[in-house]
N, C-alpha and C. Protein backbone atom coordinates (compact mmCIF):
# COMPACT_ATOMS: atom_id res chain seq x y z
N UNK A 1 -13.75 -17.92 -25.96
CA UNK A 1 -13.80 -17.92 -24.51
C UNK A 1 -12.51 -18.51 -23.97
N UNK A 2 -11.65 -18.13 -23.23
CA UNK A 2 -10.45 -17.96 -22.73
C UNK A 2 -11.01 -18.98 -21.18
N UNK A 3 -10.22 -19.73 -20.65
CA UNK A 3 -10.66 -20.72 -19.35
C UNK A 3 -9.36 -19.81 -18.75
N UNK A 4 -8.09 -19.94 -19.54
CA UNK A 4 -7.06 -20.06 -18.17
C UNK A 4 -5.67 -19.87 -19.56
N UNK A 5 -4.68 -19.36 -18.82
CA UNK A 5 -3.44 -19.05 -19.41
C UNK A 5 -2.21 -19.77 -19.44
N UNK A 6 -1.93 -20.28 -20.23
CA UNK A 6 -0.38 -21.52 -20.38
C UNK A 6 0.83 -19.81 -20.09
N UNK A 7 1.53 -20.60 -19.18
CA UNK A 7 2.99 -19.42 -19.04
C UNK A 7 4.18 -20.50 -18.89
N UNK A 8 5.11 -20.29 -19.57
CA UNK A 8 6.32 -21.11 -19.52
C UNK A 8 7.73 -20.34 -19.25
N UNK A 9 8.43 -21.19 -18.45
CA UNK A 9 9.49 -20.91 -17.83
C UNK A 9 10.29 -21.46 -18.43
N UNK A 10 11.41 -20.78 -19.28
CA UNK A 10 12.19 -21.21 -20.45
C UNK A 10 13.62 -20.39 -19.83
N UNK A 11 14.90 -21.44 -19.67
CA UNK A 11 16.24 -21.14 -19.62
C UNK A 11 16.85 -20.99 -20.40
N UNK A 12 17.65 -20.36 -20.25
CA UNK A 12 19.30 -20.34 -21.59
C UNK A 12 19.71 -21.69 -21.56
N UNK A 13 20.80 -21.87 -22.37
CA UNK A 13 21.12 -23.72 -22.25
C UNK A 13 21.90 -23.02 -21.19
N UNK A 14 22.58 -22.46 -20.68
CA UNK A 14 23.40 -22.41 -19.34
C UNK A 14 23.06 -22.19 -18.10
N UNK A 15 21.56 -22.31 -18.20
CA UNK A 15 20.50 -21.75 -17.09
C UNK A 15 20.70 -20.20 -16.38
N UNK A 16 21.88 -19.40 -16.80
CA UNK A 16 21.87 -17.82 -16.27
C UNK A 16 20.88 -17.45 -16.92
N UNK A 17 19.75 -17.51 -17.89
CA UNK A 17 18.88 -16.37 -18.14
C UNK A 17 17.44 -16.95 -18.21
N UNK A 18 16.51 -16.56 -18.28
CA UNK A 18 15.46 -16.27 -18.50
C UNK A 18 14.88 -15.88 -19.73
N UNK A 19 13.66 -16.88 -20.92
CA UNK A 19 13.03 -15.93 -21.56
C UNK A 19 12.08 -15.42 -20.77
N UNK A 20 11.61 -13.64 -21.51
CA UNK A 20 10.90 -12.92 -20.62
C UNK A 20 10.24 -11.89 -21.64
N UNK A 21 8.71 -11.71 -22.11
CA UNK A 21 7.92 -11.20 -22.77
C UNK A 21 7.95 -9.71 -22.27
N UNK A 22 7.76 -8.94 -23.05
CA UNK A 22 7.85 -7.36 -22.36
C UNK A 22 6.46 -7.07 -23.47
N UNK A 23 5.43 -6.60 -22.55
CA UNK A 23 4.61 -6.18 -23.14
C UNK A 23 5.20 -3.91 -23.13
N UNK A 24 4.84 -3.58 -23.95
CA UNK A 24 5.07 -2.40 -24.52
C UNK A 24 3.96 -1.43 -24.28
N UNK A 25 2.48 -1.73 -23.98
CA UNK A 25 1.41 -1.18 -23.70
C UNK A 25 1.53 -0.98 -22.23
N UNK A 26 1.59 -1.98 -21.40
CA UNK A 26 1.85 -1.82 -20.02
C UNK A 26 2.85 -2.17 -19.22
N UNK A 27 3.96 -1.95 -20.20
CA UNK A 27 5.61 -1.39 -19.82
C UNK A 27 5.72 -2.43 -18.23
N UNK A 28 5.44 -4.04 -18.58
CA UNK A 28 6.06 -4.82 -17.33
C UNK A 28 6.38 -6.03 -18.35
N UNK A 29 6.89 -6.91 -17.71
CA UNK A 29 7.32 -7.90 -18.22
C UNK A 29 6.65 -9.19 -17.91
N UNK A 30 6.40 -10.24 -18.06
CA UNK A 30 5.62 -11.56 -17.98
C UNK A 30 6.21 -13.31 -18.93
N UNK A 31 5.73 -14.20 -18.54
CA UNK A 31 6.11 -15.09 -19.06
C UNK A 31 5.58 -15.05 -20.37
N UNK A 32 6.20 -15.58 -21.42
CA UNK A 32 6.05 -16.33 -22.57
C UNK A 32 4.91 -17.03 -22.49
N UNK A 33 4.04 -17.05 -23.22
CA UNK A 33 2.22 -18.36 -23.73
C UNK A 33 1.34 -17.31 -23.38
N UNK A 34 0.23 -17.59 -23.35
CA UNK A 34 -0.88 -16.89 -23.90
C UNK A 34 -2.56 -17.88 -23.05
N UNK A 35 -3.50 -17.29 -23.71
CA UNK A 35 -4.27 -17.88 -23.25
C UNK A 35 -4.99 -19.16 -23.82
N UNK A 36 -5.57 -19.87 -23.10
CA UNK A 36 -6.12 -21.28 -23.54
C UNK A 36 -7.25 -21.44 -24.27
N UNK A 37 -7.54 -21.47 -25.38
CA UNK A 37 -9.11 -21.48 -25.65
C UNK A 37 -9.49 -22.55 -25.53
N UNK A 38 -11.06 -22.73 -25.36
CA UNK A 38 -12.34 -23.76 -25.22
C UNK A 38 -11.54 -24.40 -25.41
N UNK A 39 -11.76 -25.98 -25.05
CA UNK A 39 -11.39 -26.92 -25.51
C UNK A 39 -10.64 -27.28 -26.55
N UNK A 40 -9.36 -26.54 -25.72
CA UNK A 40 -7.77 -26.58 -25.88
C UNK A 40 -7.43 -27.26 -25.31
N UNK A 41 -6.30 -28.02 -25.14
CA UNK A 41 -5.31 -28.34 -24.32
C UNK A 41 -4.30 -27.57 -24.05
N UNK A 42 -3.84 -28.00 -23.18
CA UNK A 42 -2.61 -26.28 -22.60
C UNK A 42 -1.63 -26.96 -23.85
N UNK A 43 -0.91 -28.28 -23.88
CA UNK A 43 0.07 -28.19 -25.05
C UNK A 43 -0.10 -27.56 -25.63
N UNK A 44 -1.21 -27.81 -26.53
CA UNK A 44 -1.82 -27.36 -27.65
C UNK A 44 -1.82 -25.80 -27.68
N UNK A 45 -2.05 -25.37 -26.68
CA UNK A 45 -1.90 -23.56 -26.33
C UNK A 45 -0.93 -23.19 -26.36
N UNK A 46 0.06 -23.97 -26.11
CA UNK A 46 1.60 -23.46 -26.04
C UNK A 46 2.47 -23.15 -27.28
N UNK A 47 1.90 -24.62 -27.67
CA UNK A 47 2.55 -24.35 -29.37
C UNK A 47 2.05 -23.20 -30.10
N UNK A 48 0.33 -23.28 -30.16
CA UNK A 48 -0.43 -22.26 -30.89
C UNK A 48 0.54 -20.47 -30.66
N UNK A 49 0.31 -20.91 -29.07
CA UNK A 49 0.91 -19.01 -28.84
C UNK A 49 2.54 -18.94 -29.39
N UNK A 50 2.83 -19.67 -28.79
CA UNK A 50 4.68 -19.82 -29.76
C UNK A 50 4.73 -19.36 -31.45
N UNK A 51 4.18 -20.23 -31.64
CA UNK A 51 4.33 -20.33 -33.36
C UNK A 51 3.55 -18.72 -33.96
N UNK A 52 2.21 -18.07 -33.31
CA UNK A 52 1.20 -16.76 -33.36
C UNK A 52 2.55 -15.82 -32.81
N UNK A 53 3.00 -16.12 -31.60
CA UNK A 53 3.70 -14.83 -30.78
C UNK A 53 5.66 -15.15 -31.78
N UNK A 54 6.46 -15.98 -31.87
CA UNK A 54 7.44 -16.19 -32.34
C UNK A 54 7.82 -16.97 -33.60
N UNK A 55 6.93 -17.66 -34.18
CA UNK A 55 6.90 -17.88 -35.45
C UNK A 55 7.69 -19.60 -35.31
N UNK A 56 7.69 -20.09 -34.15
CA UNK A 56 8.39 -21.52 -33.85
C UNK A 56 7.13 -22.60 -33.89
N UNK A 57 7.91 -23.53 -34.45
CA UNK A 57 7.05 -24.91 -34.56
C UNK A 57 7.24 -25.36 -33.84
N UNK A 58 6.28 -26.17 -33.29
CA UNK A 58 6.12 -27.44 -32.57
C UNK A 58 7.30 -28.72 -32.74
N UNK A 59 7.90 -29.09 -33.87
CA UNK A 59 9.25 -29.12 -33.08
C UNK A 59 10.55 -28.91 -32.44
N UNK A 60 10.69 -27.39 -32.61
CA UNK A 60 11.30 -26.57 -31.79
C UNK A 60 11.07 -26.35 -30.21
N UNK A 61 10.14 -26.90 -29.49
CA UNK A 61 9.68 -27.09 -28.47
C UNK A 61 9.15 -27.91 -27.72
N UNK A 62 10.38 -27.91 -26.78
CA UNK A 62 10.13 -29.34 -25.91
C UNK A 62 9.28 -29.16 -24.11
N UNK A 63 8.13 -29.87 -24.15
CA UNK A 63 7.80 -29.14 -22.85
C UNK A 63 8.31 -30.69 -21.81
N UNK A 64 8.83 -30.06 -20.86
CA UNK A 64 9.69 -31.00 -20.08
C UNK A 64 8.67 -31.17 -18.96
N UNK A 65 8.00 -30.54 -18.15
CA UNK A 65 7.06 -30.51 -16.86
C UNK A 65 6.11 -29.39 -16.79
N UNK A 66 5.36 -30.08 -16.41
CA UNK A 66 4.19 -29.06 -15.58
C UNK A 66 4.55 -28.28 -13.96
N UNK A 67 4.79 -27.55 -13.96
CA UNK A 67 5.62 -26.83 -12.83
C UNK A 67 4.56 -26.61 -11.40
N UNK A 68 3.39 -25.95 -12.15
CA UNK A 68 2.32 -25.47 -11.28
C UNK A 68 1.20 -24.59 -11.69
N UNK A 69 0.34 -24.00 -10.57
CA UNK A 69 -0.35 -23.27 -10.91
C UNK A 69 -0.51 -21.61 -10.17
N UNK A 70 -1.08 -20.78 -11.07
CA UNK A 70 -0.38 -19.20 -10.14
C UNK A 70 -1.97 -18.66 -10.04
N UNK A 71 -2.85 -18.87 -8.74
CA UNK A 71 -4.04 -17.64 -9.24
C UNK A 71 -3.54 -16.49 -8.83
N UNK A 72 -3.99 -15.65 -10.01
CA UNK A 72 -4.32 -14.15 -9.32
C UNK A 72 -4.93 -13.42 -9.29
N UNK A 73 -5.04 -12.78 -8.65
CA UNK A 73 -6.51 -12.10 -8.43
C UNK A 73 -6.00 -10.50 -8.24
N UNK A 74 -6.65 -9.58 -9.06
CA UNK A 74 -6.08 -8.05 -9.30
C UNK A 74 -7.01 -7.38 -9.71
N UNK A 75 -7.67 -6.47 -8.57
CA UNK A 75 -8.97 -5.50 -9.25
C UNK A 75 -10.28 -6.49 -9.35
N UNK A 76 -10.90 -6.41 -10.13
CA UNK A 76 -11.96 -7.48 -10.47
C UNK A 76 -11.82 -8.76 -11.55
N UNK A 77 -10.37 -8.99 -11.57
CA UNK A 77 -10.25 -10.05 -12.34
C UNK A 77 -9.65 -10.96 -11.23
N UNK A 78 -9.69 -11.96 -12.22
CA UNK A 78 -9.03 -13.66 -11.67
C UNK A 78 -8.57 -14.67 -12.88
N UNK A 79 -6.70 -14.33 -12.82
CA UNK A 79 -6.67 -15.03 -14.06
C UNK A 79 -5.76 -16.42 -13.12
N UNK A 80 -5.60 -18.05 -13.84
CA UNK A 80 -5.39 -18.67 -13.55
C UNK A 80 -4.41 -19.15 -14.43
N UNK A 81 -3.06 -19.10 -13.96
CA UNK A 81 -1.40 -19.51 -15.23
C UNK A 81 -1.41 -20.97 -14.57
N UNK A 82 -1.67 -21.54 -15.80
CA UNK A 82 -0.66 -22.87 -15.59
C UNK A 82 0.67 -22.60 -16.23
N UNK A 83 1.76 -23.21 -15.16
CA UNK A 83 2.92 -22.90 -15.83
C UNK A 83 3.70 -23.83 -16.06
N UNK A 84 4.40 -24.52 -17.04
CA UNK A 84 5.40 -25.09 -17.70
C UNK A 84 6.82 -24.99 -17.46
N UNK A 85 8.14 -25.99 -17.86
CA UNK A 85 8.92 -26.11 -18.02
C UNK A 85 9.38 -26.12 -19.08
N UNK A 86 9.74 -24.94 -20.06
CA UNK A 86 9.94 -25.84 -21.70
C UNK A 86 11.20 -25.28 -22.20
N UNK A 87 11.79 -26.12 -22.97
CA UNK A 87 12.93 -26.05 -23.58
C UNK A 87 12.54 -25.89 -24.93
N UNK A 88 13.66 -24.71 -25.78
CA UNK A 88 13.46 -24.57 -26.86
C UNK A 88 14.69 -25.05 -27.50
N UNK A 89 14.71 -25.17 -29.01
CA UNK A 89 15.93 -25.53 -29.63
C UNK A 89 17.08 -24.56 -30.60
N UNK A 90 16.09 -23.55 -29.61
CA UNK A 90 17.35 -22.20 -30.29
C UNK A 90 17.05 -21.10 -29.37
N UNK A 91 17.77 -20.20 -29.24
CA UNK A 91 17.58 -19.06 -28.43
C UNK A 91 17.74 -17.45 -28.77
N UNK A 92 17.33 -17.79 -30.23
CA UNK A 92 17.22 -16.76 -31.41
C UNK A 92 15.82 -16.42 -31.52
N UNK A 93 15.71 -15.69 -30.37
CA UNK A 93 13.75 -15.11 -30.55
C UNK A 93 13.47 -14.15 -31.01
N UNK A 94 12.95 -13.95 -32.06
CA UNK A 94 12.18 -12.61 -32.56
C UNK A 94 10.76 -12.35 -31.91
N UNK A 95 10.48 -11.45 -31.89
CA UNK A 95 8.47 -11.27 -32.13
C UNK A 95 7.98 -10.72 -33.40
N UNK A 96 6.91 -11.37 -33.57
CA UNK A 96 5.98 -11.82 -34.44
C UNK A 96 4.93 -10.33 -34.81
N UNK A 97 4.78 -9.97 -33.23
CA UNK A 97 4.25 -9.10 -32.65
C UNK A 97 4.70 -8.02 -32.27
N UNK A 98 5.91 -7.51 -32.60
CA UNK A 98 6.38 -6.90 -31.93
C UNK A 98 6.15 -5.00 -31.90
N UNK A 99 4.77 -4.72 -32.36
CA UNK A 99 4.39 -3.66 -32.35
C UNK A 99 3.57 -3.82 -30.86
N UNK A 100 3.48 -4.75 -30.80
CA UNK A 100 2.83 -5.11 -28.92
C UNK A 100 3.85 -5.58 -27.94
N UNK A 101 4.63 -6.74 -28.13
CA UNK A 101 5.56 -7.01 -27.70
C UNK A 101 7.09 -7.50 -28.14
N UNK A 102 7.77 -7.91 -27.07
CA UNK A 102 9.00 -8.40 -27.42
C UNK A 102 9.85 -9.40 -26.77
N UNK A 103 10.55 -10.42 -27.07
CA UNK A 103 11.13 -11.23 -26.52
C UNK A 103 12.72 -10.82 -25.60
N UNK A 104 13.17 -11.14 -24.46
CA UNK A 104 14.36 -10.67 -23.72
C UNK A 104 14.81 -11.62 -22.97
N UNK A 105 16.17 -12.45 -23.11
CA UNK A 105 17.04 -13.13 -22.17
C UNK A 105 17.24 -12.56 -20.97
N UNK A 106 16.58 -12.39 -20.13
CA UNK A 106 17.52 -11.15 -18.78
C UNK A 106 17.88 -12.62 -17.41
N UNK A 107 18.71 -12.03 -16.69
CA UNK A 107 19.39 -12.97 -16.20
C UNK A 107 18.87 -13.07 -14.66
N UNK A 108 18.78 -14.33 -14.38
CA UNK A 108 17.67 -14.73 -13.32
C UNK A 108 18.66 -13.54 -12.42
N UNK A 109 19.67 -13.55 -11.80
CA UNK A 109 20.38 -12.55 -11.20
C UNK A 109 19.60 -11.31 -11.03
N UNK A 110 18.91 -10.51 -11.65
CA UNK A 110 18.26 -9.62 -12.08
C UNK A 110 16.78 -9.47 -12.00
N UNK A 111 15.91 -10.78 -11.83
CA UNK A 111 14.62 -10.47 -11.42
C UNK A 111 14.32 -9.78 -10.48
N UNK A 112 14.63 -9.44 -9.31
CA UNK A 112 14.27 -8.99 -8.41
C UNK A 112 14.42 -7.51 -8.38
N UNK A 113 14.45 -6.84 -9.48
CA UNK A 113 14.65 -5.64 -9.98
C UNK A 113 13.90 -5.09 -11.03
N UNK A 114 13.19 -6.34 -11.99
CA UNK A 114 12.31 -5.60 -13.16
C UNK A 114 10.74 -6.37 -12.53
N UNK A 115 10.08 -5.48 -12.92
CA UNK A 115 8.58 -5.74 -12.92
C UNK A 115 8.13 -6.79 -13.87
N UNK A 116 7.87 -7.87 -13.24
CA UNK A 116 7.19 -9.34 -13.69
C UNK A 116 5.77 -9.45 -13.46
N UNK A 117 5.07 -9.45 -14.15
CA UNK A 117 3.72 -10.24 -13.54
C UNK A 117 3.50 -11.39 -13.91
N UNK A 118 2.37 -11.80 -13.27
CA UNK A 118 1.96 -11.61 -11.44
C UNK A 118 3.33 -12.01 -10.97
N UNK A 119 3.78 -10.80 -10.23
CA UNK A 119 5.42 -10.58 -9.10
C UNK A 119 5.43 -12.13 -8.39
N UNK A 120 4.40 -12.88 -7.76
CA UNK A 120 4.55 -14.16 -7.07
C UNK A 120 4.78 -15.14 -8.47
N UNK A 121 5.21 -15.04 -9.97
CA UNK A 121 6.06 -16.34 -10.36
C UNK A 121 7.17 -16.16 -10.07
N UNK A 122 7.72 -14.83 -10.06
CA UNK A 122 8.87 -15.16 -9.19
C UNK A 122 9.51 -16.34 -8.55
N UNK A 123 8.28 -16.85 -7.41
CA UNK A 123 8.87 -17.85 -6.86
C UNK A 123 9.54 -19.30 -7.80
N UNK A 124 8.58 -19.35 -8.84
CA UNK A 124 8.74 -20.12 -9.47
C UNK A 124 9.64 -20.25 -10.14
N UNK A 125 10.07 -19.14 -10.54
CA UNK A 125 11.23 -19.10 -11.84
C UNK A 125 12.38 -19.27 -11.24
N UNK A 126 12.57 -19.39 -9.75
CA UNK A 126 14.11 -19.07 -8.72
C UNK A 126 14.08 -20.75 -8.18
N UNK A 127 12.71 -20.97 -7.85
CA UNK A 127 13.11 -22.83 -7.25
C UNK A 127 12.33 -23.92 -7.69
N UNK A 128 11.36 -23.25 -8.56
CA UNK A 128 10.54 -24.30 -9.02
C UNK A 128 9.62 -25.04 -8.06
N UNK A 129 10.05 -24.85 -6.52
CA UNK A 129 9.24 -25.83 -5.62
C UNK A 129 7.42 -25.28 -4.93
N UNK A 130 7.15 -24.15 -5.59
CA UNK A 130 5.77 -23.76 -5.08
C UNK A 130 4.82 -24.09 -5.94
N UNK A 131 4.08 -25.12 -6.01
CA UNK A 131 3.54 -25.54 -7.05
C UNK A 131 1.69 -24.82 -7.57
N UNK A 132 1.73 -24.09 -6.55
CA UNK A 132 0.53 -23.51 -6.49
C UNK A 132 0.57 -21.90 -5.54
N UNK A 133 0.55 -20.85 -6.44
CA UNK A 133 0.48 -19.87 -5.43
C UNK A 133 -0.28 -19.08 -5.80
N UNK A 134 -1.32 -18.48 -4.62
CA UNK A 134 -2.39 -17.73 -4.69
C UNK A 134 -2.20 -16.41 -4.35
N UNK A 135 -2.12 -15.49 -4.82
CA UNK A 135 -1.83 -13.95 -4.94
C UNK A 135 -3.16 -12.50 -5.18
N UNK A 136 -3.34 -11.83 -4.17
CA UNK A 136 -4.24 -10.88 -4.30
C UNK A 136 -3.68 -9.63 -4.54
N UNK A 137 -3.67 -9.12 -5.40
CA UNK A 137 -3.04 -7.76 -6.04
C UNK A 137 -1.31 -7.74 -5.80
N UNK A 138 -0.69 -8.68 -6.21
CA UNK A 138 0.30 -8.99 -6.52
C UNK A 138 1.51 -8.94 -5.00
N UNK A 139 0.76 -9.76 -3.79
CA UNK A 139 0.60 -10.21 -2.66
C UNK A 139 0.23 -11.28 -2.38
N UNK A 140 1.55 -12.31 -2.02
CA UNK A 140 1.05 -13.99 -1.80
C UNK A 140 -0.01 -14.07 -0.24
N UNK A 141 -0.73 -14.50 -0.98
CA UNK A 141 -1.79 -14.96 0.40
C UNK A 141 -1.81 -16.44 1.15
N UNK A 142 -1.12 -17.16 -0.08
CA UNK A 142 -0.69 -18.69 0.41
C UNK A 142 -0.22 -19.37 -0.95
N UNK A 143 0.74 -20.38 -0.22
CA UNK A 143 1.69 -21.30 -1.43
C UNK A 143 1.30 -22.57 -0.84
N UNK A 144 1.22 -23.37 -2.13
CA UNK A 144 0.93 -24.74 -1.08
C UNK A 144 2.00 -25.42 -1.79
């Protein structure tokens, strides 16, 4: 049983890029982490999906802040991202997975051109300052 989804916002060391997950089934792109099981902790989720999705240990990954939270709501679902700040110690990503997905540096310059979901982290990934944004079919309804 899945509660809620860890997503992390990970820079280049020069801050021009972005890591950025490309799922291959539904040809958009999304943050890095995965979902939380039962009585998980989101750390704990982060590492798990890292190490399952890229094959990195737990000390290869540094989580620096808790950024916020993203609901969204699309069709008859409602998923809830907590999202992160995390630094990794290399920027040599493979996938693990990569008959499903794949890992991509693309350069914050450039978001506003590829398909991200949910489109409202956006905000997040450009200032970091919306710490909570609520989105109905990929349409902010309010930021607090």
């Amino acid at each position: 049983m899945r509660i809620a989804t860890v997503r992390c916002i990970i820079k280049s060391l020069d801050k021009n890029k972005i890591l950025l997950c490309y799922s291959k089934k539904d040809k958009h792109y999304f943050l890095p982490g995965g979902g939380i099981n039962f009585q998980e902790l989101a750390e704990e989720a982060i590492y798990r999906e890292f190490n399952e999705e890229m094959g990195l240990i737990k000390e290869q990954i540094k989580i620096n802040k808790f950024i916020g939270i993203v609901e969204n709501m699309f069709g008859n679902s409602h998923g809830i991202d907590l999202v992160f700040d995390v630094k990794l110690n290399t920027e040599k990503i493979g996938s693990l997975e990569s008959d499903k997905i794949d890992f991509s540096w693309i350069n914050i310059d450039e978001l506003d051109n590829i398909d991200i979901r949910p489109a409202p982290i956006k905000l997040m990934i450009k200032d970091n300052k919306n710490n909570h944004i609520v989105s109905r079919d990929n349409v902010i309804k309010s930021c607090f």
